[in-house]
Every structure is written in structure tokens, then in C-alpha cells.
Protein backbone atom coordinates (compact mmCIF):
# COMPACT_ATOMS: atom_id res chain seq x y z
CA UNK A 1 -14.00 5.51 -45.65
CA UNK A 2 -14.78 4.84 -41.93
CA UNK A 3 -13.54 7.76 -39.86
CA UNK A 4 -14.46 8.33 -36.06
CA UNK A 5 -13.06 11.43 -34.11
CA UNK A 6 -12.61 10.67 -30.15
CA UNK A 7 -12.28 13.69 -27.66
CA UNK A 8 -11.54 13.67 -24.22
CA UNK A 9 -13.47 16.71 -23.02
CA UNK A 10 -11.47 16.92 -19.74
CA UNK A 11 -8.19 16.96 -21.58
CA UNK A 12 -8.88 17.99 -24.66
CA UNK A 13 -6.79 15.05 -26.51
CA UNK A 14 -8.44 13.79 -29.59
CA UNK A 15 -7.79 10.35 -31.37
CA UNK A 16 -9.23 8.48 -34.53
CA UNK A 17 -10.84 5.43 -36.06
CA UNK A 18 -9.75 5.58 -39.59
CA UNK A 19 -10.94 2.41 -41.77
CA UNK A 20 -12.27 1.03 -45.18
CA UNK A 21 -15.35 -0.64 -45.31
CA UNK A 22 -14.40 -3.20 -48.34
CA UNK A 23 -11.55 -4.84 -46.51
CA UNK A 24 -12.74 -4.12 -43.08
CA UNK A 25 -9.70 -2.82 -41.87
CA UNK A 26 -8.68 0.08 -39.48
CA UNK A 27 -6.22 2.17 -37.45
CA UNK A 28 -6.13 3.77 -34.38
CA UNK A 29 -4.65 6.93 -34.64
CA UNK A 30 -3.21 8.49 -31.07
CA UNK A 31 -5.50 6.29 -28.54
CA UNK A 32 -6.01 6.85 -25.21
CA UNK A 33 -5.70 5.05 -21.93
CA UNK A 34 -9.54 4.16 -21.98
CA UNK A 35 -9.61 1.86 -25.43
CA UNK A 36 -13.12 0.35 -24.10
CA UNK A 37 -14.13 3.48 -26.74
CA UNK A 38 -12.13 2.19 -30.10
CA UNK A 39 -12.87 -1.37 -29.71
CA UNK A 40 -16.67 -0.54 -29.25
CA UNK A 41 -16.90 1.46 -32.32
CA UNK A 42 -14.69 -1.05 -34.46
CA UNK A 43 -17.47 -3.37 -33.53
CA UNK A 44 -19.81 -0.68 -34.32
CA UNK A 45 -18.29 -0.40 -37.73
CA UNK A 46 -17.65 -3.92 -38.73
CA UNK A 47 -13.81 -3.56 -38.70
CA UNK A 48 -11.13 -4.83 -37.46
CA UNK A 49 -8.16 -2.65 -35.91
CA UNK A 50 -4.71 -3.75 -37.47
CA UNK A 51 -2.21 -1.14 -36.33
CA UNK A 52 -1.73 1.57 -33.87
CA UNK A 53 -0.21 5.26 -35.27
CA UNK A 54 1.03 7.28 -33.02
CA UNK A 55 2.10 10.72 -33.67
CA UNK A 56 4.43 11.30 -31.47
CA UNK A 57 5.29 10.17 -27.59
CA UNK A 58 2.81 12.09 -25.70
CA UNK A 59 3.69 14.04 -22.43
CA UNK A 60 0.11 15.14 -20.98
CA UNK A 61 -1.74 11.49 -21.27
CA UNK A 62 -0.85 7.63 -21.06
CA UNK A 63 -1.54 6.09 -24.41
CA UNK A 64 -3.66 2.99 -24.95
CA UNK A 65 -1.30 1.20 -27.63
CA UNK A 66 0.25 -0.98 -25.16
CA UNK A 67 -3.47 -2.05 -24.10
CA UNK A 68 -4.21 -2.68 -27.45
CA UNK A 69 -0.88 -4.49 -28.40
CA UNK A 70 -0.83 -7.03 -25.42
CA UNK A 71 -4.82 -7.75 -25.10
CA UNK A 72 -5.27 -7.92 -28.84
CA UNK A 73 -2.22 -8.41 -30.29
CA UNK A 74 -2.27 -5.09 -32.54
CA UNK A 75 0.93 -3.84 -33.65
CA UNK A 76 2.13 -0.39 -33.18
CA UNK A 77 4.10 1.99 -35.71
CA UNK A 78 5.72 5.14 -34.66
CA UNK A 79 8.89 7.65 -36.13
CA UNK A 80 12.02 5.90 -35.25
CA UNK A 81 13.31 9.30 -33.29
CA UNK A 82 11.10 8.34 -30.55
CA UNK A 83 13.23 5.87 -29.42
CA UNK A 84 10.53 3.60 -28.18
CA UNK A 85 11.01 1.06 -25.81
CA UNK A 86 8.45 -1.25 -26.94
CA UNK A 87 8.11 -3.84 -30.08
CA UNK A 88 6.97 -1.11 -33.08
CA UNK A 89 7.30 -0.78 -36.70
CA UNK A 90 9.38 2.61 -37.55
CA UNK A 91 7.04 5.12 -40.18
CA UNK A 92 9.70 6.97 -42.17
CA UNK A 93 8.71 10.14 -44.45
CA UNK A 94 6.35 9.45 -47.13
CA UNK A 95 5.40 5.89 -46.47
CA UNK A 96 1.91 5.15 -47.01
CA UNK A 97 -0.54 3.05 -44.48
CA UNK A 98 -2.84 1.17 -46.90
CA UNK A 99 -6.20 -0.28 -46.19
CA UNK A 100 -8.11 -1.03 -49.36
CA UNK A 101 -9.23 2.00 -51.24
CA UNK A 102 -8.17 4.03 -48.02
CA UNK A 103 -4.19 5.08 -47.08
CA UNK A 104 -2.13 7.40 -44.55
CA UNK A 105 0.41 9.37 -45.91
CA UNK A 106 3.54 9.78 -43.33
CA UNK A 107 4.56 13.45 -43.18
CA UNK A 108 7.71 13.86 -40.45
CA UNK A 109 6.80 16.74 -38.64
CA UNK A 110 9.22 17.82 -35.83
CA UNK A 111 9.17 20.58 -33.53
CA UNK A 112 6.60 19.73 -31.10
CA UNK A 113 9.05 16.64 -30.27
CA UNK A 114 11.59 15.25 -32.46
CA UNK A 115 9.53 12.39 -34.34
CA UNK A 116 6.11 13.97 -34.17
CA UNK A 117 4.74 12.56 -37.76
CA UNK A 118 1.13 13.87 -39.02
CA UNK A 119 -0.73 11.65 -41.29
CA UNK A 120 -2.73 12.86 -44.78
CA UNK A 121 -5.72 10.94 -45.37
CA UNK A 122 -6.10 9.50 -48.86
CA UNK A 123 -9.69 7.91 -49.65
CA UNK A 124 -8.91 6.79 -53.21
CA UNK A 125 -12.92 6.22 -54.01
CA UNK A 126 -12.91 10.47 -54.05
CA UNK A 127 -9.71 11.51 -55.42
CA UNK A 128 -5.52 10.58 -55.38
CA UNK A 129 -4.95 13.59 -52.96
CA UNK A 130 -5.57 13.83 -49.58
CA UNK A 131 -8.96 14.70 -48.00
CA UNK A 132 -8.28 15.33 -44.67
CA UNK A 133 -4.91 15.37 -42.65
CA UNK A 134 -4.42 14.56 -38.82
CA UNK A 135 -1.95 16.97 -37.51
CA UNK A 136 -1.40 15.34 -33.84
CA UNK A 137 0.38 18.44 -31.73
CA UNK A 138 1.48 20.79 -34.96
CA UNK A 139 -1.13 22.36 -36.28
CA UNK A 140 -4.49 23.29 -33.74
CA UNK A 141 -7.69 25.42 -34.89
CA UNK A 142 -6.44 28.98 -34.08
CA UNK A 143 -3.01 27.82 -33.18
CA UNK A 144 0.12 26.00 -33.37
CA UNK A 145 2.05 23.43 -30.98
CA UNK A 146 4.29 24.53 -28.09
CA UNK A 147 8.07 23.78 -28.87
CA UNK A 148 9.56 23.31 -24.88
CA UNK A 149 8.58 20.02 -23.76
CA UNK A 150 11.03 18.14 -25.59
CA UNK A 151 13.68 20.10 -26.86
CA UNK A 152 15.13 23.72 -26.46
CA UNK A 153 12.33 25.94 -26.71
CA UNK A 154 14.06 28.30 -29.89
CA UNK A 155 15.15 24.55 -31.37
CA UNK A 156 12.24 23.12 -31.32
CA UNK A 157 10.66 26.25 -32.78
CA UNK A 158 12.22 26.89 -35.66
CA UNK A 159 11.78 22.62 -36.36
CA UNK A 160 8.11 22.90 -36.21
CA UNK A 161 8.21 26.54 -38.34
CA UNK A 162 9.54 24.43 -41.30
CA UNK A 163 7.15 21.49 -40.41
CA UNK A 164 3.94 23.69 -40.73
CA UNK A 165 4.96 25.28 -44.31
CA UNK A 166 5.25 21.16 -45.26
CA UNK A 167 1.83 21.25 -43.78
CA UNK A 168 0.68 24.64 -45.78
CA UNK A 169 1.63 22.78 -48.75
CA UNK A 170 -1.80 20.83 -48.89
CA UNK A 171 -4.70 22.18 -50.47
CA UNK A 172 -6.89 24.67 -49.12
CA UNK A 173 -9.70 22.35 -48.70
CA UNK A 174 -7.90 19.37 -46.85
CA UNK A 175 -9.85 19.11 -43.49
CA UNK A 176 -7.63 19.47 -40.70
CA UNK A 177 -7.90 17.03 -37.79
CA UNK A 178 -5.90 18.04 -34.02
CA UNK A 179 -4.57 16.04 -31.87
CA UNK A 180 -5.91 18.52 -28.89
CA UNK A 181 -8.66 21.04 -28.72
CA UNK A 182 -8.77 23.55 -26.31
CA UNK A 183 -8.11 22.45 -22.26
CA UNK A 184 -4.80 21.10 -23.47
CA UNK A 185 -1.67 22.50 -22.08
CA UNK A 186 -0.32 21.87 -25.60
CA UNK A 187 -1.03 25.35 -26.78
CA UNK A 188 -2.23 28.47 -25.23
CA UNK A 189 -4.66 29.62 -28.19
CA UNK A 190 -6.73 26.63 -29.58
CA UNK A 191 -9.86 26.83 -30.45
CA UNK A 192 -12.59 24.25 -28.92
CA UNK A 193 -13.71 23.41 -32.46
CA UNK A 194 -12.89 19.74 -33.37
CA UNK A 195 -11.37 20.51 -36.63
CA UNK A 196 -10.74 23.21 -39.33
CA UNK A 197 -9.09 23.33 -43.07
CA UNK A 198 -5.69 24.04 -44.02
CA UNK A 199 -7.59 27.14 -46.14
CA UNK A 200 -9.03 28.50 -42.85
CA UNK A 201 -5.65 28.50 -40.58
CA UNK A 202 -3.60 29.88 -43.60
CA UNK A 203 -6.08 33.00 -43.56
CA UNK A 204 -6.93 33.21 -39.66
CA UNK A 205 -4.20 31.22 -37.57
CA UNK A 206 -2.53 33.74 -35.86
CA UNK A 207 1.12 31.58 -35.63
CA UNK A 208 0.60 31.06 -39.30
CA UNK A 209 0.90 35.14 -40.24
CA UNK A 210 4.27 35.67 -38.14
CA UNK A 211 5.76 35.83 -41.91
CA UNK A 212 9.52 35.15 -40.86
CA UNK A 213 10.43 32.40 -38.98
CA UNK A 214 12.58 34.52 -36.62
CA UNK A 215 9.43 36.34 -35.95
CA UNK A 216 7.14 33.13 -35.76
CA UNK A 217 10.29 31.61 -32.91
CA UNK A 218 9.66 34.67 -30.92
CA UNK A 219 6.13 34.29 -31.01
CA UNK A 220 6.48 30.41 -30.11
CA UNK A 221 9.13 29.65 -28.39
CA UNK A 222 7.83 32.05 -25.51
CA UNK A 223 5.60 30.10 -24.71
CA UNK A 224 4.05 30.89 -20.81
CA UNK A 225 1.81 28.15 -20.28
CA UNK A 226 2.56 25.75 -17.18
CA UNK A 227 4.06 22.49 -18.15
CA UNK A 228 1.50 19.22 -18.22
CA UNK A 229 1.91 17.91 -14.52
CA UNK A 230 3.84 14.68 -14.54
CA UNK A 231 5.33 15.33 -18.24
CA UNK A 232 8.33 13.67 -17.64
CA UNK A 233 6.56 10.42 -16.17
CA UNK A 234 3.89 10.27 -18.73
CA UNK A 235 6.55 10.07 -21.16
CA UNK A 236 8.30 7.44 -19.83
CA UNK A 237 5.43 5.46 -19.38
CA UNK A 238 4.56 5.91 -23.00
CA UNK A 239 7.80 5.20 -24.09
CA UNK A 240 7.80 2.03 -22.84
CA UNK A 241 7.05 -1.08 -21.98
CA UNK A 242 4.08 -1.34 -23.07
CA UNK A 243 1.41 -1.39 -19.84
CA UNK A 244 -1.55 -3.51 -19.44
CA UNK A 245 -5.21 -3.36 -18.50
CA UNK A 246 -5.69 -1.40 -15.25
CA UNK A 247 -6.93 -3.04 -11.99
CA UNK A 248 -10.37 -2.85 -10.79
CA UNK A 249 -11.39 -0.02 -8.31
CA UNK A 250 -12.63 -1.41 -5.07
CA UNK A 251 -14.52 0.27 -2.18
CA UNK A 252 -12.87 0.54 0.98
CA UNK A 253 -14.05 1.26 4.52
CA UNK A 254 -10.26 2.61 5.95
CA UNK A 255 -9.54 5.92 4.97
CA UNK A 256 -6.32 6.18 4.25
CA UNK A 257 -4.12 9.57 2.65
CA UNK A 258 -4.15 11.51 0.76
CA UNK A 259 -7.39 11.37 0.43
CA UNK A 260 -9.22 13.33 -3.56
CA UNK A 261 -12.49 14.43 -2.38
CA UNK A 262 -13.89 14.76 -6.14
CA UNK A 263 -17.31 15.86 -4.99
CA UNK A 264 -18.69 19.70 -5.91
CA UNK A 265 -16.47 22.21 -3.99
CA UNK A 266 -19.60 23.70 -1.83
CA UNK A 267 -20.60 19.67 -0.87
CA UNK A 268 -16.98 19.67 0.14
CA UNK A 269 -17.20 23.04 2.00
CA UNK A 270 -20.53 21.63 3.78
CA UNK A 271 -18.28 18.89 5.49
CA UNK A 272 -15.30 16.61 4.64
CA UNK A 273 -12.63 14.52 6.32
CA UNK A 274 -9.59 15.84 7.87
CA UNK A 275 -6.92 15.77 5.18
CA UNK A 276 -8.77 15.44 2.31
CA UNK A 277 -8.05 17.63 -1.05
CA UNK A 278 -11.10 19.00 -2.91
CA UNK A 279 -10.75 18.82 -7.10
CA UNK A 280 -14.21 18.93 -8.22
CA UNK A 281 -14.61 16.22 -10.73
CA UNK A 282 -17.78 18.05 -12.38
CA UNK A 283 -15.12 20.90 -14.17
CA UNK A 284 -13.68 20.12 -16.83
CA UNK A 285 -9.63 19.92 -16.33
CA UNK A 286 -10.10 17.58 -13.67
CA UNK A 287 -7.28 15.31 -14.48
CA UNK A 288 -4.99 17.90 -15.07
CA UNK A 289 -5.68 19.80 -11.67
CA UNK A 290 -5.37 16.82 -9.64
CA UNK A 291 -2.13 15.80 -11.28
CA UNK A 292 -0.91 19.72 -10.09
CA UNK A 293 -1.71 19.02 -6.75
CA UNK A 294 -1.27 15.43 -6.07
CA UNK A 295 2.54 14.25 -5.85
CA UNK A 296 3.80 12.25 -8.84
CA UNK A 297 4.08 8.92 -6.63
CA UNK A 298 1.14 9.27 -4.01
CA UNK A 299 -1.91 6.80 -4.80
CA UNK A 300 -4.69 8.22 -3.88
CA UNK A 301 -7.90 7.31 -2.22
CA UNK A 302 -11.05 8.91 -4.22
CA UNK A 303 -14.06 9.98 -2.26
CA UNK A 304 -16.97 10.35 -4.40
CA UNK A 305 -21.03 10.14 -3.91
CA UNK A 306 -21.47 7.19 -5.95
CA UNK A 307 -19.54 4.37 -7.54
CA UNK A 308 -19.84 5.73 -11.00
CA UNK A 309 -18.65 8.66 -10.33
CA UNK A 310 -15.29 7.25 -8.38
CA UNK A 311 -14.94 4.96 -11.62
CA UNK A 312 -14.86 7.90 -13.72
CA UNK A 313 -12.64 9.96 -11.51
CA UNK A 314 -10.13 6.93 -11.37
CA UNK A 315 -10.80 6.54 -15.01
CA UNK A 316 -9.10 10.42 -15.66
CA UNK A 317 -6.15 9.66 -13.33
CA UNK A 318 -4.96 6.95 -15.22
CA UNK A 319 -5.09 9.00 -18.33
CA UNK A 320 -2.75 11.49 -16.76
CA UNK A 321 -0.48 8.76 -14.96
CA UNK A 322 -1.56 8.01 -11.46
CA UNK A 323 -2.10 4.18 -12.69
CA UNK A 324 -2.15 2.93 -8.65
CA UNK A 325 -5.16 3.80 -6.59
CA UNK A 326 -6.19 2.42 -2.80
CA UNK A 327 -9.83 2.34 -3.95
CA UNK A 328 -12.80 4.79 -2.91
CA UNK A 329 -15.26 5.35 -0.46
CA UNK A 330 -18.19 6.55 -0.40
CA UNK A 331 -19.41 7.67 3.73
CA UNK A 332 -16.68 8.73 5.57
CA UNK A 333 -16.62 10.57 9.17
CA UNK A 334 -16.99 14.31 7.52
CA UNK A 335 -15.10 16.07 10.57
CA UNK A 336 -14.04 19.54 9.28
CA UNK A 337 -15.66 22.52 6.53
CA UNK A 338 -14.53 24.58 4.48
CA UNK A 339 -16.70 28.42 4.60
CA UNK A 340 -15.91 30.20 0.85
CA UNK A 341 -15.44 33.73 1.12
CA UNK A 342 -17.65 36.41 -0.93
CA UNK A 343 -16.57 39.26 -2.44
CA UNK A 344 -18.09 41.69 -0.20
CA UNK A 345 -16.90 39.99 2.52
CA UNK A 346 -13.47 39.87 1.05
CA UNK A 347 -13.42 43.64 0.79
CA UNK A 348 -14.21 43.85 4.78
CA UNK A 349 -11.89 41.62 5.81
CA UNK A 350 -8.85 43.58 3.64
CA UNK A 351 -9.78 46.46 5.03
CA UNK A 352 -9.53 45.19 8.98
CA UNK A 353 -6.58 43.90 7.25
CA UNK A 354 -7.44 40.66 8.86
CA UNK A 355 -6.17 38.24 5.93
CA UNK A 356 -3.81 37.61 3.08
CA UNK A 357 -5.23 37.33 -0.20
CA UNK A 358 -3.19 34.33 -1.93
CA UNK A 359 -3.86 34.83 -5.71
CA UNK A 360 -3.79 31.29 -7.31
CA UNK A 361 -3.92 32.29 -11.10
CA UNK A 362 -0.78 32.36 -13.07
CA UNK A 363 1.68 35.30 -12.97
CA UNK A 364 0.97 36.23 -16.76
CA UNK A 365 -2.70 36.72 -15.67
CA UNK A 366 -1.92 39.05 -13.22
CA UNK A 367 -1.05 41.28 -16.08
CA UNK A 368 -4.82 42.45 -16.69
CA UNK A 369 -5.50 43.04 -12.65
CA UNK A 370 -4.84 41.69 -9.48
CA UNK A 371 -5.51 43.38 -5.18
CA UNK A 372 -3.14 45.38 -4.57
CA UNK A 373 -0.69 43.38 -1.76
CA UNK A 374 -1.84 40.22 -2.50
CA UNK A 375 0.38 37.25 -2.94
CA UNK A 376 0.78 35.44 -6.34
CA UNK A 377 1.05 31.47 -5.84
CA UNK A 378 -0.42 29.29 -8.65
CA UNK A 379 -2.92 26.77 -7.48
CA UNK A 380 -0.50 23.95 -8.73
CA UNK A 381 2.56 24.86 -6.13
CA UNK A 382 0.62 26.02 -3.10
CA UNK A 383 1.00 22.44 -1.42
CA UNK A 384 4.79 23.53 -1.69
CA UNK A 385 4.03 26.84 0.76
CA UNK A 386 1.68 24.94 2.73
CA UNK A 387 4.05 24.74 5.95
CA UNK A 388 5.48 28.44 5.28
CA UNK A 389 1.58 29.62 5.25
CA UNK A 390 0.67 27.54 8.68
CA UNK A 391 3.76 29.17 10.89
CA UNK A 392 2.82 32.85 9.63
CA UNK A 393 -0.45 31.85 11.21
CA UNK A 394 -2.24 34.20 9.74
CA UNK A 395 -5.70 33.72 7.92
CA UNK A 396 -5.59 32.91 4.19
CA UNK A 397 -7.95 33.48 1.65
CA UNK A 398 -7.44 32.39 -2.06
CA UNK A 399 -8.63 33.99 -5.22
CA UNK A 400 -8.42 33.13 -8.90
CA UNK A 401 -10.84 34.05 -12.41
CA UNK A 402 -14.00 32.18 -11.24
CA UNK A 403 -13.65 30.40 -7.94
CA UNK A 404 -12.42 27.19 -9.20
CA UNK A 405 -8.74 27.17 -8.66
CA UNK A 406 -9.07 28.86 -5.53
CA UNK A 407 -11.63 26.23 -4.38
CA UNK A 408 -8.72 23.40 -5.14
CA UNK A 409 -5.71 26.02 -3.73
CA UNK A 410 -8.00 26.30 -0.33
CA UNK A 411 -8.40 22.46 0.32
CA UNK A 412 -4.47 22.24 -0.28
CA UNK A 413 -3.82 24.75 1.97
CA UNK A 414 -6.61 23.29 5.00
CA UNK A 415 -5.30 19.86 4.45
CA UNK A 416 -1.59 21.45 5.23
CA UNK A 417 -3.14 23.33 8.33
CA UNK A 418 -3.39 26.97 7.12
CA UNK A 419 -6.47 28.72 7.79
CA UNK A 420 -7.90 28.95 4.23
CA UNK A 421 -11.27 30.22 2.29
CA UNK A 422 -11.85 30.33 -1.04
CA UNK A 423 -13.78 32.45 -2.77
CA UNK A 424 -15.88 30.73 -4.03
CA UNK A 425 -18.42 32.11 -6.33
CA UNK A 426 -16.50 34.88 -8.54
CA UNK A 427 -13.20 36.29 -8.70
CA UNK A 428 -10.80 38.98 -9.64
CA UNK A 429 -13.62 40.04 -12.12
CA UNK A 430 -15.96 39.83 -9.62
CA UNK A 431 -14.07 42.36 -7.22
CA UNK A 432 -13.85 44.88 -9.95
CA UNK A 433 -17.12 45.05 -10.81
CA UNK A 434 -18.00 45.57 -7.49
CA UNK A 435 -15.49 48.22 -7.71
CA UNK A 436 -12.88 46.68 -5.90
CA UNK A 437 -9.47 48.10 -6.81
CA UNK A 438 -6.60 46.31 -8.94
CA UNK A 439 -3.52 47.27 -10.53
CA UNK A 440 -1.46 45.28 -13.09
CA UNK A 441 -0.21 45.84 -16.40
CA UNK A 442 -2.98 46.22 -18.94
CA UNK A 443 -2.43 45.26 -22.22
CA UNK A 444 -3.05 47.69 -25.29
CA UNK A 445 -6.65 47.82 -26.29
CA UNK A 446 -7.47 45.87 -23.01
């Protein structure tokens, strides 16, 4: 058998290769956008890709099947409850994908959405049962899919409680095989590991020893985890048609907004043009932060320090939906900077009371700490406050875990007008440790 895990490190979405050497035949389970990477290993392999599984319509990333249908003519098969919009072949419960000595078990799956399918590996060469099962967005390492981004949160729940016993009914030592590691949005818990058995999350997955599946709802279905930015555009684009090959990124000497600055945020801080947003392409979750912060139909204009490194950034837009850019540049007029705040610094300035302290992580993070009076906006809506924040006039500084979020939430906020710093280097942490006060609601045993 011929299998090839994929992950997208700044996503955390995972596809396969899975072929058989005698007939030279594979699939292409879940592909991305990019699917330079699947054709190049086919090649790599000797094999040739006949069909496209999908396990579901995906809501955080644009999927490369209609890339590979229309450029090379490879079908795709997906669970008739998707209600695709494109040319497909409908997988129905307990049909088997068969290439040679190697075939793909369909096993419906719902809960995450409606026709998620997983698909159990059979490499008849070994044994008649499966050796390995990819669970798309059911079952993670260390967790289990989120139930709200298709259907009613308590719905979709208790559909994808009955879907993982189906999946508990494999052996111990089938290898287990994610659709997402962690960075998704797809689950709160997930462990970075690439894969697992279905003996390892029975014993240790917390969302598989809820026992009941009232309790396992109320531990799912409350899910508090920001949506994937764009989710219901992403879908539609995956739905259907099917969309080509992208066009070419070109280099442009107008600048023109809005402007993604994807340089580090202290090059950034050290001079940029007027306007410009700063989401540092170096982190990983780029993608995913500049999809918060960017507006669904805005096509942006990358500035980057070289040419690979705007390909790449426009490489992760498209995977999250921004499929129109107006090019790059590379040397612009850098008329404005950005000073970061330090902690020490921070605690002077609070106590001349001489700024308000925007906190840009999540509200549920709060719980373990946060400076007393400051203001809880989540990096992803502080372009929405931007105009509130300029006519208090008063001098902002932002603050999140690490400095990374408030780096992004600060170059929103300047390209609105507000007086903004981040800081930069630390965090909340930071600020207690220099004993810096916080209050919040701590956790037991935290």
C-alpha cells in the first residue's frame, strides 16, 4: 500500500495519498487548494490519481478537487447529504473504494456536518480488516469534532456521539488518521501529533470518557472556540462549482488598499506604509488571522521582503478563500511606525492612567487573569471598534498571551487611526510575573 499524509502546518488540515502499487492506482483523500503537493508525490510514487474522497464539505479551507477534476479530469465522490453543486459520484454507507489489493471502506459519520463520511483502510496483502482509518473532522488525537458549524450545536452533537461509538467499534490497533491537528478551529483540544489508534483515544480521549451521551452533548455542544473566518464562504465555494487554477501573482509598483504587510511584526514596527495591516506570515495561523481581520470581499495587496515569501503568503489566502489578489510589492514609501509597549512600561503608563489596555484574547481566556479595567475585544473584531476607539481619542495599548495577537490587533487599530502599541514581547503572563496584578476566575487546580 502507498500511503502519504499531507499537513498544512499553518492550518492544521491534513489530507492523503492512498494507493496500490500493483495497479498503480490512487486517491486523494480531503486535498487542499495547493494540489502542486499530490500530483508531485503521485509522480513520486508511480501512480496515477483516479478519484477524489472527500469527507465532508469543509468550512475552514478551499478544497483542491475542483483543480484536480477540471485540469486532470479526476472524478470526485462525496455523501449525497452534501448537496454538492458539482459533477460527483454519491459514497453511501459501506461501499468499498477498490484499488487492487488496497480498498476504502465508507463509514457515514454525521455530526460534524450532515454527510461527513470517514474511510477504513483495508490493505488486503496484511489482513481482511482495516489497518488504519481516516476520520476527517470526527475523531482528533486528544479530541473530538465541534458540532455548530453546520447544524444546531445539541443536534449535531448527539449525531456525531453515535458516529464515534461506530468508530469505537474498530479494533484497538487500527491507526487513526485526522483530518486536522492542532491550529484548527475544528476542535479546541487536539493534539499536534499526526495520528493515534482507536486503542489510545478509547483509554485517553477525554470526549470519549463522557460515558452518557447527554453528558458527552454538554461537553460538546458548548463548544467556545471562534468560528473559522469566512465559514460560510468557504463552504460555498467548496460546494460548488468546481474552481480552477489560481492566477499568477504579479508585482506592482501602485500601492493600493488594504494593504497585508506579512513581514515580522518589529520590521513592521521599524516602518511601514500608511494603512497597512501587520499579520506576520512567519507564525503559524497566518491564514486564519488574516481571514479575522481582512473583510470577506477585500483583495488585498501583500507586502512582503521577497517574492517567495509574497507567493507563499498568497498561497495561504487562497486556502482560506481570498482567491483575488492585486499583486505584491516589495519597496514601498514606509511613512509611519509602530513603537510596542513593554511590560514595565505598561505598568507606568496604567498607573499615570495615561492609556486603555484593549485585551485582544478571547473572553474564555480571561477566565485565568486579565488587568483589572481593561477592555476585552478579540483581535478578530477590533477593525469593527476601530472608529469608536479613534473619537475617544485616547491612547490604546493592546495585550494578548504572547504578543502576537496584539501585534495584529495594534496595526488594525493604527490603520483605523487610533493611537495603538502592542506589546510586543510578552503578555498577560508576562505582567504577572513581574507581579503585575490580575483578577479573573481561576479554574480549580489552576
Amino acid at each position: 500500500m502507498i500511503f502519504r499524509q499531507f499537513v498544512d502546518d499553518d492550518l492544521g488540515c491534513a489530507s492523503y495519498l492512498v494507493g496500490d502499487e500493483e495497479t498503480q492506482e490512487a486517491v486523494v483523500v480531503d486535498p487542499a487548494y495547493a494540489i502542486e503537493q499530490y500530483l508531485a508525490a503521485a509522480e513520486q510514487e508511480g501512480v496515477q490519481i483516479v478519484r477524489t474522497l472527500e469527507t465532508h464539505t469543509h468550512a475552514d479551507h478551499v478544497s483542491g478537487h475542483g483543480r484536480l477534476a477540471l485540469a486532470h479530469g479526476i472524478p470526485v465522490a462525496i455523501h449525497p447529504a452534501a448537496e454538492a453543486g458539482y459533477e460527483h459520484d454519491p459514497l453511501e454507507d459501506g461501499q468499498e473504494m477498490v484499488l487492487g489489493n488496497i480498498a476504502l471502506r465508507v463509514i457515514h459519520t454525521p455530526g460534524h456536518r450532515p454527510e461527513h463520511c470517514c474511510f477504513a483502510v483495508i490493505d488486503r496483502t496484511r489482513a481482511e480488516e482495516p489497518w488504519l482509518v481516516l476520520t476527517g473532522d470526527s475523531l482528533f488525537v486528544g479530541d473530538a469534532a465541534r458540532p455548530d458549524l453546520a447544524v444546531e450545536a445539541v443536534d449535531g452533537a448527539r449525531e456525531l456521539y453515535a458516529s464515534l461509538q461506530r468508530l469505537l467499534e474498530l479494533t484497538d490497533g487500527v491507526e487513526v488518521f485526522p483530518g486536522h491537528v492542532a491550529g484548527s478551529l475544528c476542535g479546541a483540544s487536539m493534539s499536534s501529533k499526526a495520528s493515534t489508534t482507536i486503542g489510545f483515544e478509547r483509554r485517553f480521549n477525554p470526549m470519549l470518557e463522557t460515558g452518557s451521551e447527554d453528558e458527552f452533548v454538554s461537553a460538546s455542544a458548548l463548544t467556545r472556540s471562534p468560528r473559522p473566518p469566512n465559514l460560510e464562504r468557504i463552504v460555498e465555494l467548496n460546494r460548488g462549482p468546481f474552481l480552477g487554477a489560481p492566477d499568477a501573482l504579479e508585482e506592482r509598483d501602485a500601492l493600493e488598499p488594504p494593504i497585508l504587510d506579512v513581514r515580522p511584526a518589529e520590521v513592521f514596527g521599524a516602518g511601514h506604509v500608511t494603512g497597512a495591516i501587520n499579520v506576520p506570515l512567519a507564525r503559524k495561523g497566518f491564514a486564519t488571522r488574516a481571514a479575522f481581520v481582512l473583510l470577506e470581499d477585500e483583495r488585498p495587496l501583500i507586502q512582503a521582503t521577497s517574492r517567495e515569501q509574497a507567493e507563499d503568503a498568497g498561497r495561504r489566502l487562497r486556502a482560506v478563500g481570498f482567491l483575488e489578489m492585486r499583486g505584491y510589492v516589495l519597496h514601498a514609501a514606509e511613512t509611519e511606525t509602530l513603537d510596542a509597549v513593554e511590560v514595565d512600561e505598561l505598568e507606568r503608563l496604567l498607573a499615570e492612567n495615561a492609556v486603555e489596555v484593549i485585551d485582544v484574547r478571547e473572553l474564555h481566556e480571561r477566565d485565568d487573569g486579565f488587568i483589572p479595567g481593561s477592555r476585552n475585544i478579540p483581535y478578530r473584531l477590533v477593525r469593527e471598534y476601530g472608529a469608536e476607539l479613534k473619537s475617544d481619542g485616547r491612547p490604546v495599548v493592546t495585550i494578548c498571551e504572547s504578543g502576537a495577537r496584539a501585534a495584529v490587533a495594534a496595526s488594525v487599530l493604527a490603520a483605523s487611526g487610533v493611537d495603538a502599541r502592542p506589546v510586543l514581547h510578552g503578555g498577560i503572563r508576562a505582567w504577572e510575573a513581574r507581579g503585575g496584578s490580575t483578577v479573573g476566575f481561576r479554574r480549580c487546580g489552576t
